[in-house]
Protein backbone atom coordinates (compact mmCIF):
# COMPACT_ATOMS: atom_id res chain seq x y z
CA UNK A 1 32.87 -1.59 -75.45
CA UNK A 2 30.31 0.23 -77.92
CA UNK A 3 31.07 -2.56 -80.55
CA UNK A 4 30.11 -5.47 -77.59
CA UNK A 5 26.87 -3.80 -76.42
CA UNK A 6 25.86 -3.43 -80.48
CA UNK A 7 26.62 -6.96 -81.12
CA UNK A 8 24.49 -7.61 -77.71
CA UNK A 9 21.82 -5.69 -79.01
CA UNK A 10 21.71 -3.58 -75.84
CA UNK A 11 21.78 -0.19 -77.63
CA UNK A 12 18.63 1.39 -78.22
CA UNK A 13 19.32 5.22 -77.93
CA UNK A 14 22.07 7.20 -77.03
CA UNK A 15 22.09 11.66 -76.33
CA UNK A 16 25.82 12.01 -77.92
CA UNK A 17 27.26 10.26 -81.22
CA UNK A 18 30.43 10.90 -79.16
CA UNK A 19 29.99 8.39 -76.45
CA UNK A 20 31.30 5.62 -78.19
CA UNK A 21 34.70 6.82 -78.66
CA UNK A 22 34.41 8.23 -75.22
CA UNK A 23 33.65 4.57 -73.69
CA UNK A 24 36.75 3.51 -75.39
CA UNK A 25 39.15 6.09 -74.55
CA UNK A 26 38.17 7.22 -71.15
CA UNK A 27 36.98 5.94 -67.42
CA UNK A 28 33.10 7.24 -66.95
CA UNK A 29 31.00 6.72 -64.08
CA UNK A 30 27.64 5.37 -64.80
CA UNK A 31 24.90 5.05 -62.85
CA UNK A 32 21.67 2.89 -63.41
CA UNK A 33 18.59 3.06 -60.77
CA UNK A 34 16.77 0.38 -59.19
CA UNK A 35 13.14 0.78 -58.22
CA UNK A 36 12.69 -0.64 -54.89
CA UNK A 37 9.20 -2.47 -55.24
CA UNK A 38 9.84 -5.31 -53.50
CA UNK A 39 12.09 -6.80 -51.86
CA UNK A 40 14.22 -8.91 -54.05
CA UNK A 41 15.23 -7.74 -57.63
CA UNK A 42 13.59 -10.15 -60.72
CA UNK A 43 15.34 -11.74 -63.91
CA UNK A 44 14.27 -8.72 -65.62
CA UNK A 45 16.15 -6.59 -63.23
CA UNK A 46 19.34 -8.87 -63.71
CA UNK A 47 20.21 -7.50 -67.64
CA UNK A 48 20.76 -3.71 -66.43
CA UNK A 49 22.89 -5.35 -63.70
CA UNK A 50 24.96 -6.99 -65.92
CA UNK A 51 25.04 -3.69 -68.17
CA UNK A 52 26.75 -2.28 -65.28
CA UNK A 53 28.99 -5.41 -64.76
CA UNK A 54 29.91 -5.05 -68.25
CA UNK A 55 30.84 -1.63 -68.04
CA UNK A 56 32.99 -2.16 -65.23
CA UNK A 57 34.83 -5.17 -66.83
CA UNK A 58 35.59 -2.81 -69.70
CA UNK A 59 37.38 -0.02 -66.74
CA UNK A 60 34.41 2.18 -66.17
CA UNK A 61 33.05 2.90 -62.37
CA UNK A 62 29.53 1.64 -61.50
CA UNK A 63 26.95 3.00 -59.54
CA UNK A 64 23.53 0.89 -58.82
CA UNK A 65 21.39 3.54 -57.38
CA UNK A 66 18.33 2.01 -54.91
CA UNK A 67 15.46 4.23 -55.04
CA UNK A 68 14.76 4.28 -51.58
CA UNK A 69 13.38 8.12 -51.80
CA UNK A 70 12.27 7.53 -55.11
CA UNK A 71 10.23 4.58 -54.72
CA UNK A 72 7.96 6.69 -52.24
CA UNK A 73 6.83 8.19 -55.01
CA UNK A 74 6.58 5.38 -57.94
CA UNK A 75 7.86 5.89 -61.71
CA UNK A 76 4.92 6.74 -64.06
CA UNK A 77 7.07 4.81 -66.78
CA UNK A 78 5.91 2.35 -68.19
CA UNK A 79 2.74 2.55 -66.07
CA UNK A 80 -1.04 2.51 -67.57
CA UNK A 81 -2.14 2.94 -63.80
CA UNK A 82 -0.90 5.00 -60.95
CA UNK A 83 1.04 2.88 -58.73
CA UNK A 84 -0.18 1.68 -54.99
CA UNK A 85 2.20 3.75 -52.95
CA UNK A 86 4.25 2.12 -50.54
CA UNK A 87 4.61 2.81 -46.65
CA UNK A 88 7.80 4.20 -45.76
CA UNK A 89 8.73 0.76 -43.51
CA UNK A 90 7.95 -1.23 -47.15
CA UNK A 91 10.41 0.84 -48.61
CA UNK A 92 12.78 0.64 -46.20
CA UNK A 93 12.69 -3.23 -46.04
CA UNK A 94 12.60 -3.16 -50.10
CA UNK A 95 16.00 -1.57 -50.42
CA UNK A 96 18.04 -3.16 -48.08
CA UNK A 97 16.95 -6.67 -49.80
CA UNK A 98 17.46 -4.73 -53.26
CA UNK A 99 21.04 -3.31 -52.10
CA UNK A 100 22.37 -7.17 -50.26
CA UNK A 101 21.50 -8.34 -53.95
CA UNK A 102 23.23 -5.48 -56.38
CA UNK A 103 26.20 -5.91 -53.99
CA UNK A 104 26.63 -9.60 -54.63
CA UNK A 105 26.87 -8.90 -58.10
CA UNK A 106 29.62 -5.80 -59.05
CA UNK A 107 33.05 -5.62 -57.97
CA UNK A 108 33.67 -3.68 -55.03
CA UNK A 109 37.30 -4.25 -54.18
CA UNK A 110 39.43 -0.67 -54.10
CA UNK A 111 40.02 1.36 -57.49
CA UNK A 112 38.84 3.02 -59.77
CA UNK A 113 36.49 1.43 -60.96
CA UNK A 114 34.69 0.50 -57.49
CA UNK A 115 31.60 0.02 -57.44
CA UNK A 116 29.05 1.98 -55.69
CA UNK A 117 25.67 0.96 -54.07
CA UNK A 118 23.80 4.57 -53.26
CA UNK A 119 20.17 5.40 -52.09
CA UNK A 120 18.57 8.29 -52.82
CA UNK A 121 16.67 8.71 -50.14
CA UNK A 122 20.02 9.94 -48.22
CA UNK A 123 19.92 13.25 -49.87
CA UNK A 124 16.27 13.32 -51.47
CA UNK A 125 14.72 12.72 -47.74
CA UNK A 126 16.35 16.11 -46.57
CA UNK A 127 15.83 18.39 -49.53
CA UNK A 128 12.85 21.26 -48.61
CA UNK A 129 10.33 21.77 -51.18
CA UNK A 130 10.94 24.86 -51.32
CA UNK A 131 14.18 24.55 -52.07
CA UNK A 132 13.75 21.48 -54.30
CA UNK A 133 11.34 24.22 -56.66
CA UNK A 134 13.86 27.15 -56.43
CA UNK A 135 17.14 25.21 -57.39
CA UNK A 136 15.73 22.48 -59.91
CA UNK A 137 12.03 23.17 -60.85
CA UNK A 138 12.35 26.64 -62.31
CA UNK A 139 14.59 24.90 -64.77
CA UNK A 140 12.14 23.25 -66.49
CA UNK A 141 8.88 24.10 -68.12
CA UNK A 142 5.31 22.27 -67.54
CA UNK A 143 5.30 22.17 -71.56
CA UNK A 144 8.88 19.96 -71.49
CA UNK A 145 7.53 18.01 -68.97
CA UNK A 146 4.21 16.75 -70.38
CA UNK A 147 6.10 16.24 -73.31
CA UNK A 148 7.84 13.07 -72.07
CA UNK A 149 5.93 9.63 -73.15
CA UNK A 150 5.72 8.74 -70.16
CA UNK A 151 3.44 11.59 -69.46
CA UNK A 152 1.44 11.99 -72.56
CA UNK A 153 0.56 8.65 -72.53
CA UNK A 154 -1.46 8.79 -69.30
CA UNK A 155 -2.72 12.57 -69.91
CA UNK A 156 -4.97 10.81 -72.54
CA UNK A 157 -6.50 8.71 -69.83
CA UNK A 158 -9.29 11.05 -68.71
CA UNK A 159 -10.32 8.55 -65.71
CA UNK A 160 -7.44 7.85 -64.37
CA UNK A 161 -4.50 10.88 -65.44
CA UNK A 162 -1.62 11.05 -63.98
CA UNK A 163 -1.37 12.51 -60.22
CA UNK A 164 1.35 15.56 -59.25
CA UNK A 165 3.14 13.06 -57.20
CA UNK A 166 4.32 10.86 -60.09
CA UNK A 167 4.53 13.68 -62.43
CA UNK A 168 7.34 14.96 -60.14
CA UNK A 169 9.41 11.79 -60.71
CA UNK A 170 11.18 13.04 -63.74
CA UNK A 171 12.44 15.82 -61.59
CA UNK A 172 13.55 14.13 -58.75
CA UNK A 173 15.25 11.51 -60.92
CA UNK A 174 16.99 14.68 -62.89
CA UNK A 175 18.12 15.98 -59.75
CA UNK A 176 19.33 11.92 -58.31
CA UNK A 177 21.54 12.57 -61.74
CA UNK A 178 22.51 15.68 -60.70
CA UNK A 179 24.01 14.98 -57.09
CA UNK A 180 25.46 11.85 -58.26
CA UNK A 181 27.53 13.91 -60.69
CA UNK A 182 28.60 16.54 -58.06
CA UNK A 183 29.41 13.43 -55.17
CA UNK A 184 30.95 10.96 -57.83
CA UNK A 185 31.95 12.69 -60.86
CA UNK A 186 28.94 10.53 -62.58
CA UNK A 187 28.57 11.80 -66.47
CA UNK A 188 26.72 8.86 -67.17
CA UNK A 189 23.05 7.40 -67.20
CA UNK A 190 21.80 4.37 -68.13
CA UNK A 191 18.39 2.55 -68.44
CA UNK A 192 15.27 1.32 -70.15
CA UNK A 193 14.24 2.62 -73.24
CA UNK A 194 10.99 4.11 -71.29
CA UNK A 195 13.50 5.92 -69.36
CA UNK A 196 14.95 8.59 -72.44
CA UNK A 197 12.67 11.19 -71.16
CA UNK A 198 13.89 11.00 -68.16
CA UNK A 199 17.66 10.34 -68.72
CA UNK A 200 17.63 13.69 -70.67
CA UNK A 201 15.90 15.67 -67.93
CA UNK A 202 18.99 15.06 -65.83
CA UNK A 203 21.49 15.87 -68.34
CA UNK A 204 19.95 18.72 -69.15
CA UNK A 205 19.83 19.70 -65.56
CA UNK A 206 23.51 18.88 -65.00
CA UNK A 207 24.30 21.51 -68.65
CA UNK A 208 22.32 23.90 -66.79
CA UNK A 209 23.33 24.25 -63.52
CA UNK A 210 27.12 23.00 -63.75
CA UNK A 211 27.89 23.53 -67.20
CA UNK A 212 29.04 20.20 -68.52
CA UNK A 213 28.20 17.90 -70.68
CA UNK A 214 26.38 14.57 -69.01
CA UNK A 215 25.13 11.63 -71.51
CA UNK A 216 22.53 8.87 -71.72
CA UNK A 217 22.47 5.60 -73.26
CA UNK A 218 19.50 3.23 -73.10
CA UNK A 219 18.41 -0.46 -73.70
CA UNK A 220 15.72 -2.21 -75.54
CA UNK A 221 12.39 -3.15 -73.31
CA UNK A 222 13.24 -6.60 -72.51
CA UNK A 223 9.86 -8.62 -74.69
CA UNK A 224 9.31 -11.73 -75.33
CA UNK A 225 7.60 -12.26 -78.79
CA UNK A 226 4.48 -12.10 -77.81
CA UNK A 227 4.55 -8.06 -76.67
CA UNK A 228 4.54 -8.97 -73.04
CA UNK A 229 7.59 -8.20 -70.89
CA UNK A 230 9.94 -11.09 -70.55
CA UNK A 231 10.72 -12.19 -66.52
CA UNK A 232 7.91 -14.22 -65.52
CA UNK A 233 6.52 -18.33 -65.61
CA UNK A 234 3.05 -19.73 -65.08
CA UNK A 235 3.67 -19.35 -61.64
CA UNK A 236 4.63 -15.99 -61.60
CA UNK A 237 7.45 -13.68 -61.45
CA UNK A 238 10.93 -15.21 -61.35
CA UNK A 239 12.80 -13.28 -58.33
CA UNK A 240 17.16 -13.06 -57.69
CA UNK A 241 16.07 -14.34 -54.28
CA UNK A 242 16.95 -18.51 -53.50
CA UNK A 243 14.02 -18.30 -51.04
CA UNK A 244 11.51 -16.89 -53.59
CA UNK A 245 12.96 -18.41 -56.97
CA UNK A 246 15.31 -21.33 -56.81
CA UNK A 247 18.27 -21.99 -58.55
CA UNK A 248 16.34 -24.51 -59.87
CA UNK A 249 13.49 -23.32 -61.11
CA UNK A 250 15.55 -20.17 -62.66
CA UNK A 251 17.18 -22.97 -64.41
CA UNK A 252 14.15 -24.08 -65.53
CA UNK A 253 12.50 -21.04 -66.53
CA UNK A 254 15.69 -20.48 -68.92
CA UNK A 255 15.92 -24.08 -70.09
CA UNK A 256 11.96 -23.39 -71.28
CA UNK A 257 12.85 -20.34 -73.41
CA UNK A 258 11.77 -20.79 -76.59
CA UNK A 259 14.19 -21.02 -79.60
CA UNK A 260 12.83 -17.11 -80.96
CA UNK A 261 14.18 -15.91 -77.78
CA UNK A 262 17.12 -17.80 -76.44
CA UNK A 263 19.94 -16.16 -79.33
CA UNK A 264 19.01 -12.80 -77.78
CA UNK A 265 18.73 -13.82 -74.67
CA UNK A 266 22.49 -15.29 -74.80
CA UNK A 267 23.79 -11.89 -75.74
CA UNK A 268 21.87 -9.98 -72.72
CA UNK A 269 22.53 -12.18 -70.01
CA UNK A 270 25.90 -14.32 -70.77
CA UNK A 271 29.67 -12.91 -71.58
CA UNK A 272 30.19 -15.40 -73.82
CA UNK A 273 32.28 -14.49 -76.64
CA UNK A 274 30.87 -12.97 -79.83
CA UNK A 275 32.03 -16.50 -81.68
CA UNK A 276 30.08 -18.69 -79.10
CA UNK A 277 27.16 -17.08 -79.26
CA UNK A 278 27.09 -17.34 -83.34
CA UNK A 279 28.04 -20.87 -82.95
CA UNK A 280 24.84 -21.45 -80.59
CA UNK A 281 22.91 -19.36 -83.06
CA UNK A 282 23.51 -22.21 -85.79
CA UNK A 283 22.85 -25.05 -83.34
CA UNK A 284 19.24 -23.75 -82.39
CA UNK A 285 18.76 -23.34 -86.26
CA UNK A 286 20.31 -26.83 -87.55
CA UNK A 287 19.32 -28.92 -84.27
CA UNK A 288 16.68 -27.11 -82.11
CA UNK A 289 15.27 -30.58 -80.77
CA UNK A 290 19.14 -30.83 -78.74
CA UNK A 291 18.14 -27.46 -76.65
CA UNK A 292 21.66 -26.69 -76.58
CA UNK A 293 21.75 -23.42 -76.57
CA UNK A 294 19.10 -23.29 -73.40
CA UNK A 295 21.12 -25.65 -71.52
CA UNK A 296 24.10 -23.48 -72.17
CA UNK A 297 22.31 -20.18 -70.84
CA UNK A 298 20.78 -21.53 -68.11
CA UNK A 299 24.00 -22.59 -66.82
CA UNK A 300 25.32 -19.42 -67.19
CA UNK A 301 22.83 -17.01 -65.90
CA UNK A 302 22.07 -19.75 -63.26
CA UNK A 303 25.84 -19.61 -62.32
CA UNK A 304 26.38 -15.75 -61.98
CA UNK A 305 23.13 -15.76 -59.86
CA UNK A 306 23.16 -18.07 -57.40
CA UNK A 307 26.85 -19.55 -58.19
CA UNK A 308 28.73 -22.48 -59.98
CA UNK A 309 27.66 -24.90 -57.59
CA UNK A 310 24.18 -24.51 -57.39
CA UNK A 311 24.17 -24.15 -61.03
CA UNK A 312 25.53 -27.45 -61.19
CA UNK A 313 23.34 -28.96 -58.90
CA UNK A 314 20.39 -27.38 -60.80
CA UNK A 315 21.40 -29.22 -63.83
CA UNK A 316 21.72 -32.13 -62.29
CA UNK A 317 18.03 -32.19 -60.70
CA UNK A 318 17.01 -31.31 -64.20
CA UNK A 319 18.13 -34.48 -65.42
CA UNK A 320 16.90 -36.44 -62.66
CA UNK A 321 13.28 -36.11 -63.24
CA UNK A 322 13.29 -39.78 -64.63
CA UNK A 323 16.51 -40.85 -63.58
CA UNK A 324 17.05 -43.18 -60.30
CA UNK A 325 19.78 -40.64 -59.44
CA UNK A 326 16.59 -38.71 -57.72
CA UNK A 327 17.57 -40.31 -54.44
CA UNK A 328 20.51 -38.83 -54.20
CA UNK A 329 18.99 -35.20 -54.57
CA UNK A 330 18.80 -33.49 -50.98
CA UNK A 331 15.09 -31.41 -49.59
CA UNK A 332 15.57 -28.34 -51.24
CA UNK A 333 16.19 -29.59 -54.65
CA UNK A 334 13.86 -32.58 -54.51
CA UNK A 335 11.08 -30.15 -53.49
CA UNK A 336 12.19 -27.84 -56.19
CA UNK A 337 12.16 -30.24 -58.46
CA UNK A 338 8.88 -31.68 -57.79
CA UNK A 339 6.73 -28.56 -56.88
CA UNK A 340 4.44 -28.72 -58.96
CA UNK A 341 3.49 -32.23 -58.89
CA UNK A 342 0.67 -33.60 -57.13
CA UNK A 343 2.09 -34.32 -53.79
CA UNK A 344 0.64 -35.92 -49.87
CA UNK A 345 1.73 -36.81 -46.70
CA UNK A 346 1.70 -39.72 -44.58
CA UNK A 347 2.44 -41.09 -40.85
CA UNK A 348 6.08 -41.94 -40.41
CA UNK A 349 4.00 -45.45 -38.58
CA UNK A 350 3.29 -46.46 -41.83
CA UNK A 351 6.91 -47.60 -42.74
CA UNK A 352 7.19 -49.32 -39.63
CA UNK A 353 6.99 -53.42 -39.23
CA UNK A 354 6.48 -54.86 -42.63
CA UNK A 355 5.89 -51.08 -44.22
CA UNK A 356 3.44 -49.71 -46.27
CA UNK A 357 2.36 -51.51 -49.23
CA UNK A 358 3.42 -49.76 -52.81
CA UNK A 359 -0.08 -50.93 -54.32
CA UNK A 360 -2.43 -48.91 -51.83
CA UNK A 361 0.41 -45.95 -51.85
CA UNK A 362 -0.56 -46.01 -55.49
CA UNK A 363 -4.35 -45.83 -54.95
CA UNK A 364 -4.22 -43.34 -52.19
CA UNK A 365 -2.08 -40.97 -53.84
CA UNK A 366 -4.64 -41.19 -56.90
CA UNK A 367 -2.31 -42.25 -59.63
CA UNK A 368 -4.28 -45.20 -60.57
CA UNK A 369 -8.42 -45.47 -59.21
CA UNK A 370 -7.99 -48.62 -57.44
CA UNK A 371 -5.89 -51.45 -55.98
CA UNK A 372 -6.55 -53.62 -58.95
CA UNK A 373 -5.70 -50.87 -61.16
CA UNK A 374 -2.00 -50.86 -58.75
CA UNK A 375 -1.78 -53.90 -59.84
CA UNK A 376 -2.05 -53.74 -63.22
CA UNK A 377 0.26 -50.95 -63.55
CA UNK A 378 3.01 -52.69 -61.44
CA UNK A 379 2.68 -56.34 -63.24
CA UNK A 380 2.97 -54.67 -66.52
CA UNK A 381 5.90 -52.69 -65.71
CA UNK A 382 4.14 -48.59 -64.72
CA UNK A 383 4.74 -48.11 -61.67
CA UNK A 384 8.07 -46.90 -60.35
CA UNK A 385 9.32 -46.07 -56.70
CA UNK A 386 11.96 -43.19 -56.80
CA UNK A 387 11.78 -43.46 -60.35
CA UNK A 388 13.23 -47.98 -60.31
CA UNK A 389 10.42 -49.47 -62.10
CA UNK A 390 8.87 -52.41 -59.62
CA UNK A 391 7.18 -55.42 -61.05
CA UNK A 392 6.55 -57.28 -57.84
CA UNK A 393 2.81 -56.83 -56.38
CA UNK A 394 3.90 -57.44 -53.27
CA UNK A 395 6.13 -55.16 -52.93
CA UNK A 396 6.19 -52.45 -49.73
CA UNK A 397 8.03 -49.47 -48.76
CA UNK A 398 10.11 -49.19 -45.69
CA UNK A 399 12.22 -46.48 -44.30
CA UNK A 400 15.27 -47.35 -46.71
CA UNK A 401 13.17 -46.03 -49.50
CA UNK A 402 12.94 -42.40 -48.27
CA UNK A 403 15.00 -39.75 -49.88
CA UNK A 404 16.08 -36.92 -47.72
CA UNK A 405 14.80 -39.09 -44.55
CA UNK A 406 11.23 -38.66 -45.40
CA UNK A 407 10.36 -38.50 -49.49
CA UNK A 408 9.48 -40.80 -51.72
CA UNK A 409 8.97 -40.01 -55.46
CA UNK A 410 5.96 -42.71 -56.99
CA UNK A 411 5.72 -42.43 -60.75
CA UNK A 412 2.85 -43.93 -63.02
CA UNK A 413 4.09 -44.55 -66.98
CA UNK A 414 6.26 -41.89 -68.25
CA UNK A 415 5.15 -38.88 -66.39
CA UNK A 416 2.53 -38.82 -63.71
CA UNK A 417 4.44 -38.29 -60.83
CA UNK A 418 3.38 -38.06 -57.15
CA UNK A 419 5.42 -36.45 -53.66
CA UNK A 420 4.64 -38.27 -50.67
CA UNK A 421 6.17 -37.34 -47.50
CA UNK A 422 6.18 -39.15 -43.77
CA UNK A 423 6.48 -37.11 -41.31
């Protein structure tokens, strides 16, 4: 198991030189938290979920913890900025999208190695303050506390700081460690590298109060090569959710990584065998023009997201961009596909009688100037209708040319493309 996540590169630190033989000779419970921000979890979101799946492919019990009490207060981690806080119905709506998602991912058939969707909010939203400071915050001094990076890091910002209300998180998320060990027998916390100090705050909780041992592992920041944090396009972040991310565009988003990042990227977010992933490593560095290795994580990641099918389907619209086979794509896809191309709309009337003539659809949708521009493009063999090439002037579009029932895909050259709907 310890040997897989090496090879994977997924090991940054770990509290106890002991925990690899312990992975490999015993069933832990591990936990890893979610913070509830929005409403769907992001690609970046998807490797610790697949730390978890890993973990419970290899006989260990998961636990994906939604912050639900947590994310009232927002994790300084990582943070240059205190966070906008959230209203508790934001919250509320945040981690019931954030738990339908984690549970589509683990196993939760009976055993032991279950899985576990928890919110913290069940037993943080009940704990008195009083009580909270008694039990857990005499345990720890002010000096530990503004030791953490997390901490120190924003102390030095004299205009902005660092507010009592996210200073607190470490302890709440020491305590979430805590009661997870006492309901679950959890001796195990996982996470972001930005999350050591906080990891060790709750194992050093559970030593105190309980007496056992408790241990930590965390994962490299997930960076593209560049600095900046790897999970978003040019159009923003790239969500779990088909209705804010689609299968194809996370298809695409993975097809476009660059060669730098895709070998790592194949050992966070695939199970392919060691030996596949070395072979892939050779193809990006003997024939990086075939994309090979893209094509094969996309499918993958695409596949465990969203499913098989609409990974398949995905690759299939990605190879349809110039191929005639785009009138066989259905709405979702073909608007997927061709979201970000210019794109109008016209009166269904238009295709009635003898239709609507391809040269001024040309013209009007601006992919030539004029109609003796059209033309040209057409007699010399630019202009294509649902990506045919037509070299007949007179030629006009009727209702047999619409793709879906109402789409038709005009292309001028090689890659000007234009949407045009009748509705």
């Amino acid at each position: 198991m310890f040997e897989d996540l090496e090879f994977r590169g997924l090991v940054s630190q770990v509290t106890d030189p002991s925990l690899p033989d312990r992975l490999a000779a015993e069933s832990l419970t591990v936990y890893i938290g979610f913070d509830p921000t929005a409403d769907s979890l992001h690609v970046g979101s998807l490797l610790p979920i697949l730390l978890l799946r890993r973990l419970q492919l290899a006989g260990h019990r998961p636990i994906a913890l939604a912050g639900g009490g947590t994310g009232l207060i927002g994790d300084p981690s990582g943070k240059e900025t205190e966070r906008a806080l959230l209203t508790d119905a934001q919250v509320e709506a945040n981690v019931a999208g954030v738990r339908a998602q984690l549970e589509r991912f683990l196993d939760f058939s009976p055993g032991p190695t279950q899985a576990v969707v928890a919110d913290n909010r069940e037993w943080l939203g009940s704990l008195g303050l009083l009580e909270f400071l008694r039990d857990v915050g005499k345990h720890f001094t002010v000096n530990q506390m503004i030791a953490k990076e997390s901490v120190r890091a924003r102390l030095g910002e004299r205009e902005q700081g660092i507010s009592f209300t996210e200073f607190s998180y470490m302890l709440l998320q020491a305590y979430d460690f805590l009661h997870l060990f006492d309901a679950y027998g959890c001796r195990l916390q996982m996470g972001g590298s930005d999350q050591w100090g906080n990891i060790t705050l709750g194992i050093d909780l559970i030593r105190r109060l309980r007496g056992t041992e408790a241990f930590g592992l965390t994962s490299p920041l997930l960076l593209k090569p560049d600095g900046t944090k790897y999970g978003k396009s040019e159009s923003g972040t790239v969500w779990l959710d088909p209705a804010r991310t689609s299968p194809y565009q996370l298809f695409q988003f993975l097809l476009r990584s660059d060669d730098a990042m895709v070998g790592p990227l194949l050992r966070w977010y695939t199970f392919l065998p060691h030996e596949r992933i070395l072979e892939l490593d050779v193809e990006v560095a003997e024939h990086p023009e075939r994309r090979e290795a893209q094509r094969v994580l996309a499918r993958e990641v695409t596949g465990f997201v969203h499913g098989e099918q609409e990974a398949a389907k995905a690759e299939r619209a990605a190879g349809v961009l110039f191929s005639e086979e785009v009138a066989a794509l259905d709405e979702a896809t073909l608007i997927a596909v061709f979201g970000d191309a210019p794109s109008s709309s016209r009166s269904r009337s238009d295709l009635d009688g003898d239709g609507l003539a391809l040269l001024d659809a040309l013209r009007d949708s601006g992919l030539v100037s004029s109609l003796s521009a059209a033309r040209k493009a057409v007699a010399q063999g630019g202009a294509y209708v649902n990506n045919r090439r037509e070299a007949d002037v007179e030629r006009r579009l009727g209702p047999g040319d619409l793709i879906a029932g109402r789409y038709v895909v005009l292309r001028r050259g090689k890659r000007d493309h234009h949407l045009l709907s009748f509705g």
